[in-house]
C-alpha atoms as a PDB file:
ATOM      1  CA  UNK A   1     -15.681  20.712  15.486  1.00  0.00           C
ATOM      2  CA  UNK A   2     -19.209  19.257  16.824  1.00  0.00           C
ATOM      3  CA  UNK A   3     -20.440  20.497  20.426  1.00  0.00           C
ATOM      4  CA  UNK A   4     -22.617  18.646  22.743  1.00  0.00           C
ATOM      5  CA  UNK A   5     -26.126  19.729  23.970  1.00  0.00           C
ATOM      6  CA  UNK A   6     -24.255  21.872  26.850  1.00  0.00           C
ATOM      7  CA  UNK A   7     -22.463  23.735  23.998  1.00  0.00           C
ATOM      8  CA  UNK A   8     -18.898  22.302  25.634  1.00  0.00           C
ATOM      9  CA  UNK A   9     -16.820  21.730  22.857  1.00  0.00           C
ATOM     10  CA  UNK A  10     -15.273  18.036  22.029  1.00  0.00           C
ATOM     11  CA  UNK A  11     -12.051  17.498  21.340  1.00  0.00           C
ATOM     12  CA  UNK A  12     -11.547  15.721  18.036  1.00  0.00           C
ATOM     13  CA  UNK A  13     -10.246  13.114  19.617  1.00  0.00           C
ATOM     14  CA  UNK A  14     -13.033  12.439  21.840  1.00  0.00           C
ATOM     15  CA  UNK A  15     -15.411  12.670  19.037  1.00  0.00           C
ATOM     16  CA  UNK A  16     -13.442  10.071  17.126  1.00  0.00           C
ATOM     17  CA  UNK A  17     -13.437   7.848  20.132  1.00  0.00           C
ATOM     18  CA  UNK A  18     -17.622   8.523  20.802  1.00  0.00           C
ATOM     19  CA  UNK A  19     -18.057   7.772  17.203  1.00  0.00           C
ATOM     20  CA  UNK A  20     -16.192   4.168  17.335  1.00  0.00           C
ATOM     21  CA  UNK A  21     -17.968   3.719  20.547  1.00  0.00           C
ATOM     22  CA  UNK A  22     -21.539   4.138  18.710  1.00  0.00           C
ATOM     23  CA  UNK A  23     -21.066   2.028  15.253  1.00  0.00           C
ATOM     24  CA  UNK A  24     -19.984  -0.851  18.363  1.00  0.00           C
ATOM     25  CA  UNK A  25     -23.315  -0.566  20.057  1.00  0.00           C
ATOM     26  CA  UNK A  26     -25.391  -0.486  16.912  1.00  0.00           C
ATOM     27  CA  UNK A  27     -26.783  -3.902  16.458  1.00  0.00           C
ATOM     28  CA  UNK A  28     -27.391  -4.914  12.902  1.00  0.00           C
ATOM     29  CA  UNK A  29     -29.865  -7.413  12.049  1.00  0.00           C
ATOM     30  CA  UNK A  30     -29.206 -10.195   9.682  1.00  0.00           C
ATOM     31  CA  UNK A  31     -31.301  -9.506   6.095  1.00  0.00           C
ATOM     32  CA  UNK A  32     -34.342 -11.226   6.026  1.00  0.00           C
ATOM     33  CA  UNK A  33     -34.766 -14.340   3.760  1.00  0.00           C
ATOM     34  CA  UNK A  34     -35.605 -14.122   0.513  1.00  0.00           C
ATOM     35  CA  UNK A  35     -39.068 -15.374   0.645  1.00  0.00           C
ATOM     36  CA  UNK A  36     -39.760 -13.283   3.983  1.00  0.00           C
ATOM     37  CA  UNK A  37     -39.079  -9.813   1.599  1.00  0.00           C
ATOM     38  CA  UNK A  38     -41.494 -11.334  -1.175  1.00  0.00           C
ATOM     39  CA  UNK A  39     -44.221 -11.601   1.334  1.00  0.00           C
ATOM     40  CA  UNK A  40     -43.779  -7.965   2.517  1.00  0.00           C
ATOM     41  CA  UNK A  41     -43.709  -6.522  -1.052  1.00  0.00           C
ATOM     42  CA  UNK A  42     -46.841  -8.279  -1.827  1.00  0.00           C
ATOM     43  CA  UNK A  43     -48.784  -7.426   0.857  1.00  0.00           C
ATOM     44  CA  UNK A  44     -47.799  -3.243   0.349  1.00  0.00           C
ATOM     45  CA  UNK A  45     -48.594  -4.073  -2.800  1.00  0.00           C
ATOM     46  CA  UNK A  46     -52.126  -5.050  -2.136  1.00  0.00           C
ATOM     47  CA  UNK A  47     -52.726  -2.348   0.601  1.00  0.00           C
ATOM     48  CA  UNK A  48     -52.180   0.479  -2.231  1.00  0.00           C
ATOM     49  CA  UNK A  49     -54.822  -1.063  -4.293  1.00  0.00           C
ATOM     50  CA  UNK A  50     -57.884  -1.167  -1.529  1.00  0.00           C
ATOM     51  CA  UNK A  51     -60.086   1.043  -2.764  1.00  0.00           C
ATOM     52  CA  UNK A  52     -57.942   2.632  -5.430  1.00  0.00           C
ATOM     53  CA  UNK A  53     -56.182   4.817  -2.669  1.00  0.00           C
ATOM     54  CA  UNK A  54     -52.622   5.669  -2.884  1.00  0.00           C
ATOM     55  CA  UNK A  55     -50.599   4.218   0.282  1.00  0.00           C
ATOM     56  CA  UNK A  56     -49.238   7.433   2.108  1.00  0.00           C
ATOM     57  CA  UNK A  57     -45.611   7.928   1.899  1.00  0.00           C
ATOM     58  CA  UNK A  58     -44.086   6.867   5.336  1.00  0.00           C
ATOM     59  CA  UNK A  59     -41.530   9.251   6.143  1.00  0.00           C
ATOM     60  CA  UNK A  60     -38.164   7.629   6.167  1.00  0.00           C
ATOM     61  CA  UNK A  61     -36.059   5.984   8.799  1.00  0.00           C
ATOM     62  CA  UNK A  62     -32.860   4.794   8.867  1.00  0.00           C
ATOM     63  CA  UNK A  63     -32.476   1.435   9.312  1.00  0.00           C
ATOM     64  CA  UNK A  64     -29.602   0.187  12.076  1.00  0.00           C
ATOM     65  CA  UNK A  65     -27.528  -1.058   8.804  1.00  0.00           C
ATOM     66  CA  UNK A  66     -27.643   2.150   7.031  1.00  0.00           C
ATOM     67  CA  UNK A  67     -27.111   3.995  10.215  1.00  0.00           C
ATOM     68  CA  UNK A  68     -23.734   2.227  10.649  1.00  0.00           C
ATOM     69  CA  UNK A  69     -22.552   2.726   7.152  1.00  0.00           C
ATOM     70  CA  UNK A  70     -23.321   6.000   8.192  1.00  0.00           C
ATOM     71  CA  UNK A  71     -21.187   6.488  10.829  1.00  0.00           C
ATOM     72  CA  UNK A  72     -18.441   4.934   9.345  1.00  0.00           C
ATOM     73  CA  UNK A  73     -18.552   7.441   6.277  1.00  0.00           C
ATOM     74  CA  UNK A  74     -18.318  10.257   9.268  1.00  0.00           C
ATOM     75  CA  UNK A  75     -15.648   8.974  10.469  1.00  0.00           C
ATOM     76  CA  UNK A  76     -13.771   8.238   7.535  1.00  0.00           C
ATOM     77  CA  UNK A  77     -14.465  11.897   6.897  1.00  0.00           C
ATOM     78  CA  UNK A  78     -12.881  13.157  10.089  1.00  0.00           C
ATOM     79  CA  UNK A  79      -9.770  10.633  10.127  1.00  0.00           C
ATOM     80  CA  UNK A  80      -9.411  12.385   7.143  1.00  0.00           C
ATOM     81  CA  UNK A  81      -9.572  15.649   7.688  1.00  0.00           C
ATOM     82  CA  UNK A  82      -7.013  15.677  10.433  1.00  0.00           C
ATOM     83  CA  UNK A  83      -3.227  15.345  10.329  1.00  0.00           C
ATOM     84  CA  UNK A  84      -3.627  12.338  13.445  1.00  0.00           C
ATOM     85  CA  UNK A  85      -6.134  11.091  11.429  1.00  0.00           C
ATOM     86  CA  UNK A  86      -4.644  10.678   7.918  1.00  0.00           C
ATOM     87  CA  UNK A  87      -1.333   9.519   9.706  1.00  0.00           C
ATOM     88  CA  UNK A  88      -3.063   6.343  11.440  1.00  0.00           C
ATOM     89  CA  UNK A  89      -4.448   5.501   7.896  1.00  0.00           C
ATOM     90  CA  UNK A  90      -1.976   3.285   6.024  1.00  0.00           C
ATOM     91  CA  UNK A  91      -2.630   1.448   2.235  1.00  0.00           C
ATOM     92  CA  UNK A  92      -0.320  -1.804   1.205  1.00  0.00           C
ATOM     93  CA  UNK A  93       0.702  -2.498  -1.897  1.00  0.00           C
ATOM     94  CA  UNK A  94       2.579  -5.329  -3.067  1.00  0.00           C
ATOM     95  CA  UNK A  95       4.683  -5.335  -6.272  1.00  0.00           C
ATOM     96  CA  UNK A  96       7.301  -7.657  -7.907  1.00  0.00           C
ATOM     97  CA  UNK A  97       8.409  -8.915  -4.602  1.00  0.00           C
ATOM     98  CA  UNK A  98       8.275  -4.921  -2.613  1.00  0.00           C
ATOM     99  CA  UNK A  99       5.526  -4.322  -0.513  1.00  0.00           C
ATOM    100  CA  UNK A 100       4.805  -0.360   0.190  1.00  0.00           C
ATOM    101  CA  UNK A 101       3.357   1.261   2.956  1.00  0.00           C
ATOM    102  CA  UNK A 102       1.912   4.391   2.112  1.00  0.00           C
ATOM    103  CA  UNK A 103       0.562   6.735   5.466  1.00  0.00           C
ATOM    104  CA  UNK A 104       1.858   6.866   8.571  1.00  0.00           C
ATOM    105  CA  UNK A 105       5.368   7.278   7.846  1.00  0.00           C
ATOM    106  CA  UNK A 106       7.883   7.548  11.065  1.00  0.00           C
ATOM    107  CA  UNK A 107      10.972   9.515  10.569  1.00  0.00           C
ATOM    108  CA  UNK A 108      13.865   8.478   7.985  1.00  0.00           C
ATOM    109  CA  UNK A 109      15.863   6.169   9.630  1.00  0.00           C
ATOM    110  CA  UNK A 110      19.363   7.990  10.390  1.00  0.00           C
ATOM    111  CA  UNK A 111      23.022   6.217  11.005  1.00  0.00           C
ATOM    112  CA  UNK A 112      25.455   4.400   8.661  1.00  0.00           C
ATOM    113  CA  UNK A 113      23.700   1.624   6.236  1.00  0.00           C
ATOM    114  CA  UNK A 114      24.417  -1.567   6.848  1.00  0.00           C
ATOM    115  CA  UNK A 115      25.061  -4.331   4.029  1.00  0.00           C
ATOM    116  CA  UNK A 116      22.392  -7.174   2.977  1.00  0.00           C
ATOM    117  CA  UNK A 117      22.639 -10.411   4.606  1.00  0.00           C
ATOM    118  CA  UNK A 118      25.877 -12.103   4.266  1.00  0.00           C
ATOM    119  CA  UNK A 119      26.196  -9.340   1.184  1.00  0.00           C
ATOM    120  CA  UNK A 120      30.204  -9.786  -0.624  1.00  0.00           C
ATOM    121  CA  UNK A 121      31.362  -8.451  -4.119  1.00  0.00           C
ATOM    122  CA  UNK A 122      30.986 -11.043  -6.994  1.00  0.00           C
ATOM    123  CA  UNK A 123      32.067 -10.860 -10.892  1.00  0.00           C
ATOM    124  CA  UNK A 124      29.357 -10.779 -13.480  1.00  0.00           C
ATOM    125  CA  UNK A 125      29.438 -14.705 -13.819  1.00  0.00           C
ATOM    126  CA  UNK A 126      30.012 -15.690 -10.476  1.00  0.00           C
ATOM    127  CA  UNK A 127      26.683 -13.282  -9.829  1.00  0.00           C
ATOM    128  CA  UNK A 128      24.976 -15.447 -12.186  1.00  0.00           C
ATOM    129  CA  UNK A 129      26.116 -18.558 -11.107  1.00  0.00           C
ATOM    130  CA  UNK A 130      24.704 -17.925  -7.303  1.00  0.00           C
ATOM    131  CA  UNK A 131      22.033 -15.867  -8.105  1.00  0.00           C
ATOM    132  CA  UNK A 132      18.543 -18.049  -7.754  1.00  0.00           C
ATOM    133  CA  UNK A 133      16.925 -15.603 -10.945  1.00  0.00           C
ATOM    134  CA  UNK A 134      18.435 -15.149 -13.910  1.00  0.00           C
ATOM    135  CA  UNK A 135      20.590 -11.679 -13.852  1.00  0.00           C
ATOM    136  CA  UNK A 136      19.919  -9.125 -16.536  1.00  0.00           C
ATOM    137  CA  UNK A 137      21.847  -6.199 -17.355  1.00  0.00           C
ATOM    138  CA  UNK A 138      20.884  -2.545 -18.751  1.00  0.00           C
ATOM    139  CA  UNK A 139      22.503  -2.080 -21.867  1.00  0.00           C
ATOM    140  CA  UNK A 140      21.622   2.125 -21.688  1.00  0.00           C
ATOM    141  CA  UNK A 141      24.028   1.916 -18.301  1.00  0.00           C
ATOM    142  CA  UNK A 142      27.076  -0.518 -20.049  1.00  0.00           C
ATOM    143  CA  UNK A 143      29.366  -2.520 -17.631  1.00  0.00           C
ATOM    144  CA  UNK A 144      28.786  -1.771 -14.041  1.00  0.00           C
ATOM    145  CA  UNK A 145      31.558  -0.287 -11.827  1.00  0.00           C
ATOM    146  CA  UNK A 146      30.682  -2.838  -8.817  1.00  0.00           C
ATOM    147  CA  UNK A 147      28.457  -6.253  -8.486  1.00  0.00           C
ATOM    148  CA  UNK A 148      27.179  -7.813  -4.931  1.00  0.00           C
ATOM    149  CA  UNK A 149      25.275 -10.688  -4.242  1.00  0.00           C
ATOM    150  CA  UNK A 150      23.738 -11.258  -0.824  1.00  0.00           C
ATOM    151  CA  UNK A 151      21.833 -13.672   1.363  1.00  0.00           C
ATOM    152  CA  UNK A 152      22.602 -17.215  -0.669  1.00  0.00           C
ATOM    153  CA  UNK A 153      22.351 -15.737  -4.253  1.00  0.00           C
ATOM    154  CA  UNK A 154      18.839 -14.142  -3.023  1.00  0.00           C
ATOM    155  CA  UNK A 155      19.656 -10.644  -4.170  1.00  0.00           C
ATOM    156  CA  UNK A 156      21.791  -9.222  -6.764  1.00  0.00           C
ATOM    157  CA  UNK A 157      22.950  -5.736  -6.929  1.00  0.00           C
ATOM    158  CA  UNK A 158      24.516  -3.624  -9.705  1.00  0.00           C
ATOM    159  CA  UNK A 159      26.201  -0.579  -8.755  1.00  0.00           C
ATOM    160  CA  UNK A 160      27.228   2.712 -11.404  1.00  0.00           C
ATOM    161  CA  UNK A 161      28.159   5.977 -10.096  1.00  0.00           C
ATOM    162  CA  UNK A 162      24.994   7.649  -8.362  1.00  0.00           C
ATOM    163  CA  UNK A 163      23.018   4.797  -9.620  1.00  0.00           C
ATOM    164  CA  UNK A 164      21.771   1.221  -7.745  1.00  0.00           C
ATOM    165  CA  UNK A 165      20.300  -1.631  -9.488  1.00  0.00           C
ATOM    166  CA  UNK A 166      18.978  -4.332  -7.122  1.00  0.00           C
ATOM    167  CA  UNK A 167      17.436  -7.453  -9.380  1.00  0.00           C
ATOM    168  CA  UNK A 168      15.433 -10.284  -6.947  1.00  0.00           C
ATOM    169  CA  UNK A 169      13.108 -12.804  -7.550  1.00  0.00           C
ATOM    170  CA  UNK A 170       9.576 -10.904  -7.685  1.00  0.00           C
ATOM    171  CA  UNK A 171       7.360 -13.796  -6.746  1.00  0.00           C
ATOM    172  CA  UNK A 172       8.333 -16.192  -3.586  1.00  0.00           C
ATOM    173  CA  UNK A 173       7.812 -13.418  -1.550  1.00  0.00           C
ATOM    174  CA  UNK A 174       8.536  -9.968  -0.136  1.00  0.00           C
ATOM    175  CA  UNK A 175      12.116  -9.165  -0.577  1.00  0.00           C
ATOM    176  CA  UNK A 176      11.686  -5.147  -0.030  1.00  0.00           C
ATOM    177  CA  UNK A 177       9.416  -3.310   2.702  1.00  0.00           C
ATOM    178  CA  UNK A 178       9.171   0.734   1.917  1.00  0.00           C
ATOM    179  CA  UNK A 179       7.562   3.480   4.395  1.00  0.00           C
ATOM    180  CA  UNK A 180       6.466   6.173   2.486  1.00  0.00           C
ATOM    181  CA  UNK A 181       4.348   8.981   3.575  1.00  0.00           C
ATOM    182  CA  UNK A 182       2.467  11.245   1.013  1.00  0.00           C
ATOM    183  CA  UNK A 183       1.442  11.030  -2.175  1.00  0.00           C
ATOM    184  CA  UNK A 184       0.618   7.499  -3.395  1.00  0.00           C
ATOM    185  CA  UNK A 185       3.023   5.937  -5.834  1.00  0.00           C
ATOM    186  CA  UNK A 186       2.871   6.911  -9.399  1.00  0.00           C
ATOM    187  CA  UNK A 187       2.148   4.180 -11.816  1.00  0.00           C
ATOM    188  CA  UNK A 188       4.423   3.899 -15.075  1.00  0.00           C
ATOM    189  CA  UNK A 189       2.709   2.242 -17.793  1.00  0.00           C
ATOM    190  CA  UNK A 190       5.549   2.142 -19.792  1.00  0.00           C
ATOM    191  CA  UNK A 191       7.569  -0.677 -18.481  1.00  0.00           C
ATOM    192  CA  UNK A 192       4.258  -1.749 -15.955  1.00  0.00           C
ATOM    193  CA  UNK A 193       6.111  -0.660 -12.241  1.00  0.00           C
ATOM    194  CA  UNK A 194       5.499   1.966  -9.937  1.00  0.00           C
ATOM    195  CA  UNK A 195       7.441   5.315  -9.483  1.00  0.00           C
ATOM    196  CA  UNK A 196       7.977   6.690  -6.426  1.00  0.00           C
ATOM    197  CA  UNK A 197       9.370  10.168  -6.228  1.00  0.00           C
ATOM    198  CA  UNK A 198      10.303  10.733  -2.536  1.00  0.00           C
ATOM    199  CA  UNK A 199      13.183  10.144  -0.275  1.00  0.00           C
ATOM    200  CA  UNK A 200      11.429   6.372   1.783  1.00  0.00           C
ATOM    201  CA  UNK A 201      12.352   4.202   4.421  1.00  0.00           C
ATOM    202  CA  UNK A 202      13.161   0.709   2.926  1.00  0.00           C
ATOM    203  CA  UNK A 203      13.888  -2.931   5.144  1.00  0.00           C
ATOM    204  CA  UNK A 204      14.680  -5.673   3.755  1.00  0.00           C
ATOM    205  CA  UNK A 205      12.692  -8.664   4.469  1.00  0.00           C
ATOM    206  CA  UNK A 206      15.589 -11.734   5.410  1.00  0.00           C
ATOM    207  CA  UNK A 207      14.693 -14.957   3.608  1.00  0.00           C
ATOM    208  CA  UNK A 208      14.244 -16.870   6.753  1.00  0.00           C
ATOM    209  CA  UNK A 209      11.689 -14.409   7.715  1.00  0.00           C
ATOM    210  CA  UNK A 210      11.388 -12.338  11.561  1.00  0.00           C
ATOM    211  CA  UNK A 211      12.345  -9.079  11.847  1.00  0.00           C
ATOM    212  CA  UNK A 212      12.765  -6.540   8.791  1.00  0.00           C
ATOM    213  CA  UNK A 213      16.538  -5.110   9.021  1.00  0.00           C
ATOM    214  CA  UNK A 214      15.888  -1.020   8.296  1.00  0.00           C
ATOM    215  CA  UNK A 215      18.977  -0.324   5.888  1.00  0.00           C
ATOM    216  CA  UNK A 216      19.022   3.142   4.953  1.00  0.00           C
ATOM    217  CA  UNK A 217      17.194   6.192   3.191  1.00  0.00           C
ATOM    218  CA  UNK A 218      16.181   5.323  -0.113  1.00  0.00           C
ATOM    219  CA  UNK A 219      15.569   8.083  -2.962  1.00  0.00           C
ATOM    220  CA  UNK A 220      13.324   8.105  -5.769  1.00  0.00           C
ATOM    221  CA  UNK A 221      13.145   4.663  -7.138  1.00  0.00           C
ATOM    222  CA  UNK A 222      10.839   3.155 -10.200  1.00  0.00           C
ATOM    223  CA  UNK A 223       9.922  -0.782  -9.378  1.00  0.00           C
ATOM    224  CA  UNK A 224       8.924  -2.930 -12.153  1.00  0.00           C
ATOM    225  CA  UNK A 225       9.271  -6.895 -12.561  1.00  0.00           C
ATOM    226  CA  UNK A 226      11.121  -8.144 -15.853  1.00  0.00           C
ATOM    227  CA  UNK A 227       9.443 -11.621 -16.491  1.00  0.00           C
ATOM    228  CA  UNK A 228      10.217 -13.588 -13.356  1.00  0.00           C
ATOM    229  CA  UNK A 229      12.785 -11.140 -12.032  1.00  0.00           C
ATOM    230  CA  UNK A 230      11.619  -7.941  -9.635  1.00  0.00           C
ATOM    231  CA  UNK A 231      13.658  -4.857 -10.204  1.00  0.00           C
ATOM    232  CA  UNK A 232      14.104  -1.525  -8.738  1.00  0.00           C
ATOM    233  CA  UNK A 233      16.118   1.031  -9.725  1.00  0.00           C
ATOM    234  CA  UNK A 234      17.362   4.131  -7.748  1.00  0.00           C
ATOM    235  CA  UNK A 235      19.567   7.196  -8.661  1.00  0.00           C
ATOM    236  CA  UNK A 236      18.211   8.567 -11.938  1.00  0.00           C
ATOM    237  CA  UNK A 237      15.006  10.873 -12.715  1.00  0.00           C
ATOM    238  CA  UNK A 238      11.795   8.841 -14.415  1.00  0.00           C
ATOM    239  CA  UNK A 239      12.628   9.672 -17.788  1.00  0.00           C
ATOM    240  CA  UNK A 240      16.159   8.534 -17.422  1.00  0.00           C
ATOM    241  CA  UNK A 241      15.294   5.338 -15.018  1.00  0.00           C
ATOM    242  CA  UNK A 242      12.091   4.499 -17.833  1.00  0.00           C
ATOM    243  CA  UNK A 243      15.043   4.529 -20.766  1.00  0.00           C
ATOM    244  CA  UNK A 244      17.591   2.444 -18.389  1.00  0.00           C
ATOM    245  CA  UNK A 245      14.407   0.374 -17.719  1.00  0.00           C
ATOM    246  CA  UNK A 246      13.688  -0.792 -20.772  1.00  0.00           C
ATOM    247  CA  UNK A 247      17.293  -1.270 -21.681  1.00  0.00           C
ATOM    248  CA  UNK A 248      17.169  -4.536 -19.405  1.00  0.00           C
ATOM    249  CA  UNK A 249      17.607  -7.585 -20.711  1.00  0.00           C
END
């Protein structure tokens, strides 16, 4: 915790909030052009040869650029070291049509799911008749007990005891939103996706676009993308969801 010249502590908030307020005021100048820096390095140039002395060593400021950079590092630092901090920091990444939020997490949404858009129960071939991909199936999990299709043939789902299979196209668009707090997603070189090992938030993203619908509490899930088709699989452990993985076909 830093202290001002009165010794009165500041709060970390306040020194958060001083710190923003000083990399706002620092005015950076614009680089000088190129033949503007050629002129100054000649002409220190020539100064250290008068006479044969050797130019004395300036002692070093900080120019207003560096000085910003700076005070960003600092308060990267402090974000950082704080659980406020590392909570207002959030990283995207988008995958094979799912697009992860990782920091700031809000609580797990609570209450009874509710289905996918206009989500009904479908055969095998009526699934691939609507669906706007073409559906693959995991020969490691053999016929699955139920099969839903949802919002105009957007989404297929394939359903086995304690084990969900939802197959989408991975590259219109975002089909999945997830709102994960700590650690990052793991990636899984073996089949190219991303693993992530706790419980998450997930929304789908309606086709039409506005508001994401929050579904339910999703556990540990591996995401990969199959050719055109994005994938992600929830129920089993990795090493059971990498074998199911590359089962698909």
């Amino acid at each position: 915790m830093s202290t001002s010249g009165d010794s009165e502590p500041i709060a970390p908030d306040d020194l958060e909030s001083r710190l923003r307020a000083l990399g706002e005021d620092l005015a950076v100048p614009p680089a000088p052009p190129p033949a503007g820096v050629a002129r100054a390095v000649r002409a220190r140039i020539e100064d250290g040869r008068d006479g044969g002395r050797t130019p004395r060593r300036a002692a070093w400021r900080p120019t207003p650029r560096v000085a910003a950079a700076a005070v960003a590092v600092l308060m990267a630092v402090l974000l950082g070291a704080t659980p406020q901090g590392r909570a207002a920091v959030v990283s995207v990444l988008r995958f094979a049509g799912v697009e992860i939020h990782v920091g700031g997490a809000g609580p797990l949404p609570t209450g009874v799911p509710s289905p996918l858009p206009g989500e009904r129960r479908v055969t095998l071939e009526e699934a691939r008749r609507t669906a706007r991909f073409p559906v693959m199936m995991p020969s490691a999990l053999g016929a699955p007990a139920d099969i839903r299709v949802a919002d105009g043939g957007r989404v297929v789902t394939l359903l086995w005891p304690g084990v969900r299979l939802d197959e989408f196209d991975g590259t219109l668009g975002v089909v999945w939103r997830k709102e994960l707090g700590e650690p990052w997603p793991d990636q899984v070189s073996a089949v190219g996706g991303w693993w992530i090992r706790q419980p998450h938030g997930v929304s789908y993203m309606p086709s039409g676009g506005g508001t994401p619908r929050q579904e339910r509490v999703a556990g540990p899930t591996l995401i990969w993308q199959h050719h055109l088709v994005g994938l992600r699989l929830e129920g089993p452990d990795l090493e059971e969801a990498v074998r199911i993985a590359r089962s698909v076909k």
